[in-house]
Protein backbone atom coordinates (compact mmCIF):
# COMPACT_ATOMS: atom_id res chain seq x y z
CA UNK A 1 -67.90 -11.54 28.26
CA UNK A 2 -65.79 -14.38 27.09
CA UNK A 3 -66.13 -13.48 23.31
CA UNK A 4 -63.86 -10.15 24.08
CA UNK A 5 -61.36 -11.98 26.53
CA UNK A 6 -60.82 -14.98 23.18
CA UNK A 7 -60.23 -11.33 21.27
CA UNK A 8 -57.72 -9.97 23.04
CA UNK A 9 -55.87 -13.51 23.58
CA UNK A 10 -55.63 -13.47 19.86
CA UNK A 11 -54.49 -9.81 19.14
CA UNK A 12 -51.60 -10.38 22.20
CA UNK A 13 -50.69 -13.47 20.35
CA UNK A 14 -50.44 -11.56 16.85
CA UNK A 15 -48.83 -8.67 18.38
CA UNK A 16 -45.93 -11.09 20.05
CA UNK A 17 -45.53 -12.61 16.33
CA UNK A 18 -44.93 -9.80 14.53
CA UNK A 19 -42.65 -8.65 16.79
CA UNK A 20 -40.56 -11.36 16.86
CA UNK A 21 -40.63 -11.52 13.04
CA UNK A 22 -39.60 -8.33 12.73
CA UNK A 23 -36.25 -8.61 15.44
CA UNK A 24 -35.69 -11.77 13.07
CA UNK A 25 -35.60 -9.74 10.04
CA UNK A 26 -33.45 -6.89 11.35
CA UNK A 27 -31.29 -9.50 13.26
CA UNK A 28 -30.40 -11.09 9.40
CA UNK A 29 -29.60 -8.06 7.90
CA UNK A 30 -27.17 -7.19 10.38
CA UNK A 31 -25.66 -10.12 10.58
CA UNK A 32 -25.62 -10.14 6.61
CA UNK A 33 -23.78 -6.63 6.75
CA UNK A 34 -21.33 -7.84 9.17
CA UNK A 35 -20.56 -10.69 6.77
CA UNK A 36 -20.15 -8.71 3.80
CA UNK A 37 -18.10 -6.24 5.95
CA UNK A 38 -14.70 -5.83 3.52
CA UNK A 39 -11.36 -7.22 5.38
CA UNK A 40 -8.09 -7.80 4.56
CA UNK A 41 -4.87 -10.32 5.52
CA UNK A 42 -1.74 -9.03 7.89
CA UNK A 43 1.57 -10.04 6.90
CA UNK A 44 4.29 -9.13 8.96
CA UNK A 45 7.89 -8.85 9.80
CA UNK A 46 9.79 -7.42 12.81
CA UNK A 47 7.40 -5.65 15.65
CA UNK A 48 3.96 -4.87 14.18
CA UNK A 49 0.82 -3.09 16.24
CA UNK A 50 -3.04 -3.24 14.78
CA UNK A 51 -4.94 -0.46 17.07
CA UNK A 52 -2.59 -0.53 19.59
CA UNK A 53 -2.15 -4.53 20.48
CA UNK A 54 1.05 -6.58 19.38
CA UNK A 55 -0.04 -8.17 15.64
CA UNK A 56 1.24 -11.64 13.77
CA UNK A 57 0.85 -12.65 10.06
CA UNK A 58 -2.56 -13.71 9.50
CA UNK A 59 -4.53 -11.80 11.32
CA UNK A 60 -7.45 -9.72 10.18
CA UNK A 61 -7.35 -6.04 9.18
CA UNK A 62 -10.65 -4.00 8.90
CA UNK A 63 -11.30 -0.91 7.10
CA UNK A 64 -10.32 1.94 9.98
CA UNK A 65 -7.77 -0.16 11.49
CA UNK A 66 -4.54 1.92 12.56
CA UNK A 67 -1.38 0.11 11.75
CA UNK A 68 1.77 0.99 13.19
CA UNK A 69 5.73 -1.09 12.52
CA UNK A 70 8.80 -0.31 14.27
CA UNK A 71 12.07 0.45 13.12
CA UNK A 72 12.50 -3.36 12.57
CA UNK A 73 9.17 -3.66 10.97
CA UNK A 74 6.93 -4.03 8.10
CA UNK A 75 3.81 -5.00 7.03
CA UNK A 76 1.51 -5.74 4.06
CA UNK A 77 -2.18 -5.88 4.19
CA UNK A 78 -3.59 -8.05 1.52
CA UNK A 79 -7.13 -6.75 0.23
CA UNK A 80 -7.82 -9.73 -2.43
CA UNK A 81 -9.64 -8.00 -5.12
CA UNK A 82 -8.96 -4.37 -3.67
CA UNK A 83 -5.18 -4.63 -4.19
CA UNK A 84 -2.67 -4.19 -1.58
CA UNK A 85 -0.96 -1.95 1.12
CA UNK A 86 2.45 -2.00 1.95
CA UNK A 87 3.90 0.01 5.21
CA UNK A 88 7.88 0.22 5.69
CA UNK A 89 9.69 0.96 8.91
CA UNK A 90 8.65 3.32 11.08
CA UNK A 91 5.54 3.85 9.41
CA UNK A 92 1.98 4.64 10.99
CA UNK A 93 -1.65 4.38 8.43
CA UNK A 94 -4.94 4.15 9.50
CA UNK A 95 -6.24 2.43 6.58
CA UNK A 96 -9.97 2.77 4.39
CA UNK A 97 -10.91 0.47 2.10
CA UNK A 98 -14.44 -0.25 0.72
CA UNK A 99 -16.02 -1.55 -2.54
CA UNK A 100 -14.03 0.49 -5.54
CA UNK A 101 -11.91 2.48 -3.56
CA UNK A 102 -8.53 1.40 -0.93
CA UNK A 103 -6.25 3.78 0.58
CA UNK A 104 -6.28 5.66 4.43
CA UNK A 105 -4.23 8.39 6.16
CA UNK A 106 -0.59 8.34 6.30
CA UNK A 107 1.05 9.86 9.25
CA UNK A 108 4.26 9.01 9.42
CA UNK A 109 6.61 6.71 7.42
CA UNK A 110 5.45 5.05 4.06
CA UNK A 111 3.17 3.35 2.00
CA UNK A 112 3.05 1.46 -1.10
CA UNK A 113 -0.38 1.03 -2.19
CA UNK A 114 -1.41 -1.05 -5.55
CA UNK A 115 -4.72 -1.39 -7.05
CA UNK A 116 -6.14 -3.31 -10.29
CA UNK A 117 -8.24 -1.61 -12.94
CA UNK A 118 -11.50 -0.49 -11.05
CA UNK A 119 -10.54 0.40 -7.66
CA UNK A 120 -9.12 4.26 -7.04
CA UNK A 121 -6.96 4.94 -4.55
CA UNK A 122 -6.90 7.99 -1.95
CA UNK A 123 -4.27 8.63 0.45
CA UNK A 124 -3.99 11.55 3.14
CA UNK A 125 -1.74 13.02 4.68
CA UNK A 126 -0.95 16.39 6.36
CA UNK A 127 0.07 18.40 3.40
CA UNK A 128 -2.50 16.68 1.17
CA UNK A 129 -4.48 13.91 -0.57
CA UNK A 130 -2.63 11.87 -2.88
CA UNK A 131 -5.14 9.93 -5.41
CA UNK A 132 -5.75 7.80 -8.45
CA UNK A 133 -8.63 7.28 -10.29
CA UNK A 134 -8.74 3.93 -10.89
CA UNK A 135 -9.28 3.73 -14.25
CA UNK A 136 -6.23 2.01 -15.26
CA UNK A 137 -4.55 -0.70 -12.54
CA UNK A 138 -2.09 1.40 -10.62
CA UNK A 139 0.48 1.68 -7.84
CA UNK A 140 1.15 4.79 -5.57
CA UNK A 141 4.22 5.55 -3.03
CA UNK A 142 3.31 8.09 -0.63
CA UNK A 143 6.58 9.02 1.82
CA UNK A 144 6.27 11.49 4.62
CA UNK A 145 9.67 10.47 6.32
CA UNK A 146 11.23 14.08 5.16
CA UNK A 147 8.59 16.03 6.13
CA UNK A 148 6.68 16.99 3.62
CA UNK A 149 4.75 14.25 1.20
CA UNK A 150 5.96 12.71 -1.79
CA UNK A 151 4.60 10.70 -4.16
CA UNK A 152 5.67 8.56 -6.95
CA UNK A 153 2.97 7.04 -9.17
CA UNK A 154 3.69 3.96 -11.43
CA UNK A 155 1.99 1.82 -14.17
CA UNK A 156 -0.81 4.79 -14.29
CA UNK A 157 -1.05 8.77 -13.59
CA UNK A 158 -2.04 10.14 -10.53
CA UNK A 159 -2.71 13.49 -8.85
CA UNK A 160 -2.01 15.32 -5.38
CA UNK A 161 -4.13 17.58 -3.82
CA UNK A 162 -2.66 20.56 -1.75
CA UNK A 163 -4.84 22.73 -0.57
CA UNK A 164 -6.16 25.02 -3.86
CA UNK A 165 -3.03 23.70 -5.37
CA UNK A 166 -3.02 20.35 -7.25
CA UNK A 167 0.07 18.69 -9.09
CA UNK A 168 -0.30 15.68 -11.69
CA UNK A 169 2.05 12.67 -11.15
CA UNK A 170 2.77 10.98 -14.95
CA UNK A 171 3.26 7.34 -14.55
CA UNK A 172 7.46 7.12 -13.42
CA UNK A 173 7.66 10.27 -12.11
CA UNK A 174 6.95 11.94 -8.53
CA UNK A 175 6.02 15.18 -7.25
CA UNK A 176 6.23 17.01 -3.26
CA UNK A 177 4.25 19.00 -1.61
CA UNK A 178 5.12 20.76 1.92
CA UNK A 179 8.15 21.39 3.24
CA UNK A 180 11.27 19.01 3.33
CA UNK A 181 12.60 18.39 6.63
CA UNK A 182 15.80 16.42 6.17
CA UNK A 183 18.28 17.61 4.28
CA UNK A 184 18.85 14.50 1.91
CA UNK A 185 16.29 12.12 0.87
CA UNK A 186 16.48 9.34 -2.32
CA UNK A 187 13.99 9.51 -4.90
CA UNK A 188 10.82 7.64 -4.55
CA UNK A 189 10.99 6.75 -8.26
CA UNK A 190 14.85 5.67 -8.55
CA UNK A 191 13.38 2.93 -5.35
CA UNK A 192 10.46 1.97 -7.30
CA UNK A 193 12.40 0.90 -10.48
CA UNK A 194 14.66 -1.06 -8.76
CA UNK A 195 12.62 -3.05 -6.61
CA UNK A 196 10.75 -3.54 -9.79
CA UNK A 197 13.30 -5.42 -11.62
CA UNK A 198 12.89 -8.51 -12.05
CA UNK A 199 15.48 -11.97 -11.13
CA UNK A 200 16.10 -11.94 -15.12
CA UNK A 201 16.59 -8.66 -15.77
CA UNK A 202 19.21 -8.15 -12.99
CA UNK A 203 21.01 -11.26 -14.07
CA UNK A 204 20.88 -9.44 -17.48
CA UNK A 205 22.78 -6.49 -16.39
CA UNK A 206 25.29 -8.62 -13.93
CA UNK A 207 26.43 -10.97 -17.31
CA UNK A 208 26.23 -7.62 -19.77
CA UNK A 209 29.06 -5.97 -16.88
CA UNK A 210 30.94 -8.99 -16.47
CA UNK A 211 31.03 -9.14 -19.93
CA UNK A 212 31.66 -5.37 -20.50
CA UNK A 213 34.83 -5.55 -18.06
CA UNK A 214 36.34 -8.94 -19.98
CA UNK A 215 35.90 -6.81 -23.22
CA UNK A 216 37.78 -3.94 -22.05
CA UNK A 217 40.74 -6.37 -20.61
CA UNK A 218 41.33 -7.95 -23.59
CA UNK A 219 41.26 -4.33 -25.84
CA UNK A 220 43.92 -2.75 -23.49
CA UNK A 221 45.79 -5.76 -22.84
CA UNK A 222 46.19 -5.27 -26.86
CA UNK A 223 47.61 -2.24 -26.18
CA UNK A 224 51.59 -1.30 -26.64
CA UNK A 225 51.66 0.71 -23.58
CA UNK A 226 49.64 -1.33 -21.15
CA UNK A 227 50.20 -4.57 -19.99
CA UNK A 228 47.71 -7.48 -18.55
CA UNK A 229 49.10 -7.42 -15.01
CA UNK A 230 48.88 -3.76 -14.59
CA UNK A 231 45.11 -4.09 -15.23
CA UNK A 232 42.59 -3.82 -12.39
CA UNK A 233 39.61 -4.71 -12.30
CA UNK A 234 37.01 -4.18 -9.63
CA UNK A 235 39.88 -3.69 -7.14
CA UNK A 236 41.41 -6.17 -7.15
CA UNK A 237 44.34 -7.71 -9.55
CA UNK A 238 44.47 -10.83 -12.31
């Protein structure tokens, strides 16, 4: 009778290790999954919400969080080696990023959203899906402020998805689909090469105009009909 009872002290002993060996093993691969779970940096200015709750610079933004500015605000999410989202005023995106791809769904507002070589992007809205493949490093703006979705793709082509209907984007140029609300709205492109300029080149163009307007004093103060002091010059006289 005791042989059995020794038995059966054993196989409950087993039993409990195995169990607990296996809860171990589960317990590390979550935990390993939660660590590898792809995040991102907040950077903020003016009034700036993350799922609902008043956010600061520095905090952490998960794939599916919803991220919402005021009219005073904007933010950029920082995804390291995923690239970058930038929201402007008024703006509302739950974003989606994982391993080779970074974008979300735009519902109101803008976004600017650059990626390097080897990372697509993919941004919806309600009038369609505005992508990138990712073969070549690339930048998209998506606006939905007028109504209807534009998009503006630089430093690689992109496409938007409407439906059955689907328009290419060339690199510099931008397309719309939907229907614009307000009556007047600046090109997404004409923005896009501004801000793109850099210090030197705009210091380029302010010395080539100064220089342009000194030029033309000097030819028509040559002149027999016109005089130096009857020369103006931005508004204002020598």
């Amino acid at each position: 009778m005791r042989k059995p009872t020794m038995f059966r002290k054993a196989l409950t002993v087993a039993l409990i290790m195995a169990v607990g060996s296996f809860y171990s093993l589960v317990t590390t691969s979550a935990l390993a999954q939660t660590a590898a779970k792809s995040a991102g940096e907040l950077s903020v200015t003016g009034s700036v919400t993350i799922n609902g709750t008043p956010a600061i610079s520095g905090a952490t933004v998960f794939s599916e969080s919803k991220i919402k500015t005021s009219r005073n605000g904007m933010a950029t999410v920082n995804l390291g080696k995923l690239g970058r989202v930038q929201l402007g005023p008024e703006s509302e995106m739950t974003l989606s990023f994982v391993d080779g791809r970074v974008g979300g769904n735009l519902s109101s507002g803008r976004a600017v959203v650059s990626a390097p070589a080897g990372v697509a992007i993919n941004v919806a809205t309600a009038e369609g899906i505005a992508t990138a493949d990712g073969k070549n490093a690339s930048t998209l703006t998506v606006d939905v402020t007028c109504g209807n979705t534009r998009v503006a793709a630089s430093r690689s082509d992109a496409k938007v998805s409407s439906g059955s209907k689907v328009e290419y984007v060339a690199a510099g140029s931008e397309v719309s689909v939907g229907t614009q609300g307000a009556p007047k709205c600046a090109r997404l492109s004409t923005a896009n090469q501004a801000s793109g300029l850099s210090p030197g080149a705009i210091a380029a163009l302010i010395i080539a105009g100064v220089g342009g307007a000194v030029a033309g004093i000097v030819a028509a103060s040559q002149s027999d009909n016109v005089t130096p002091s009857s020369i103006v010059v931005s508004g204002f006289r020598p």
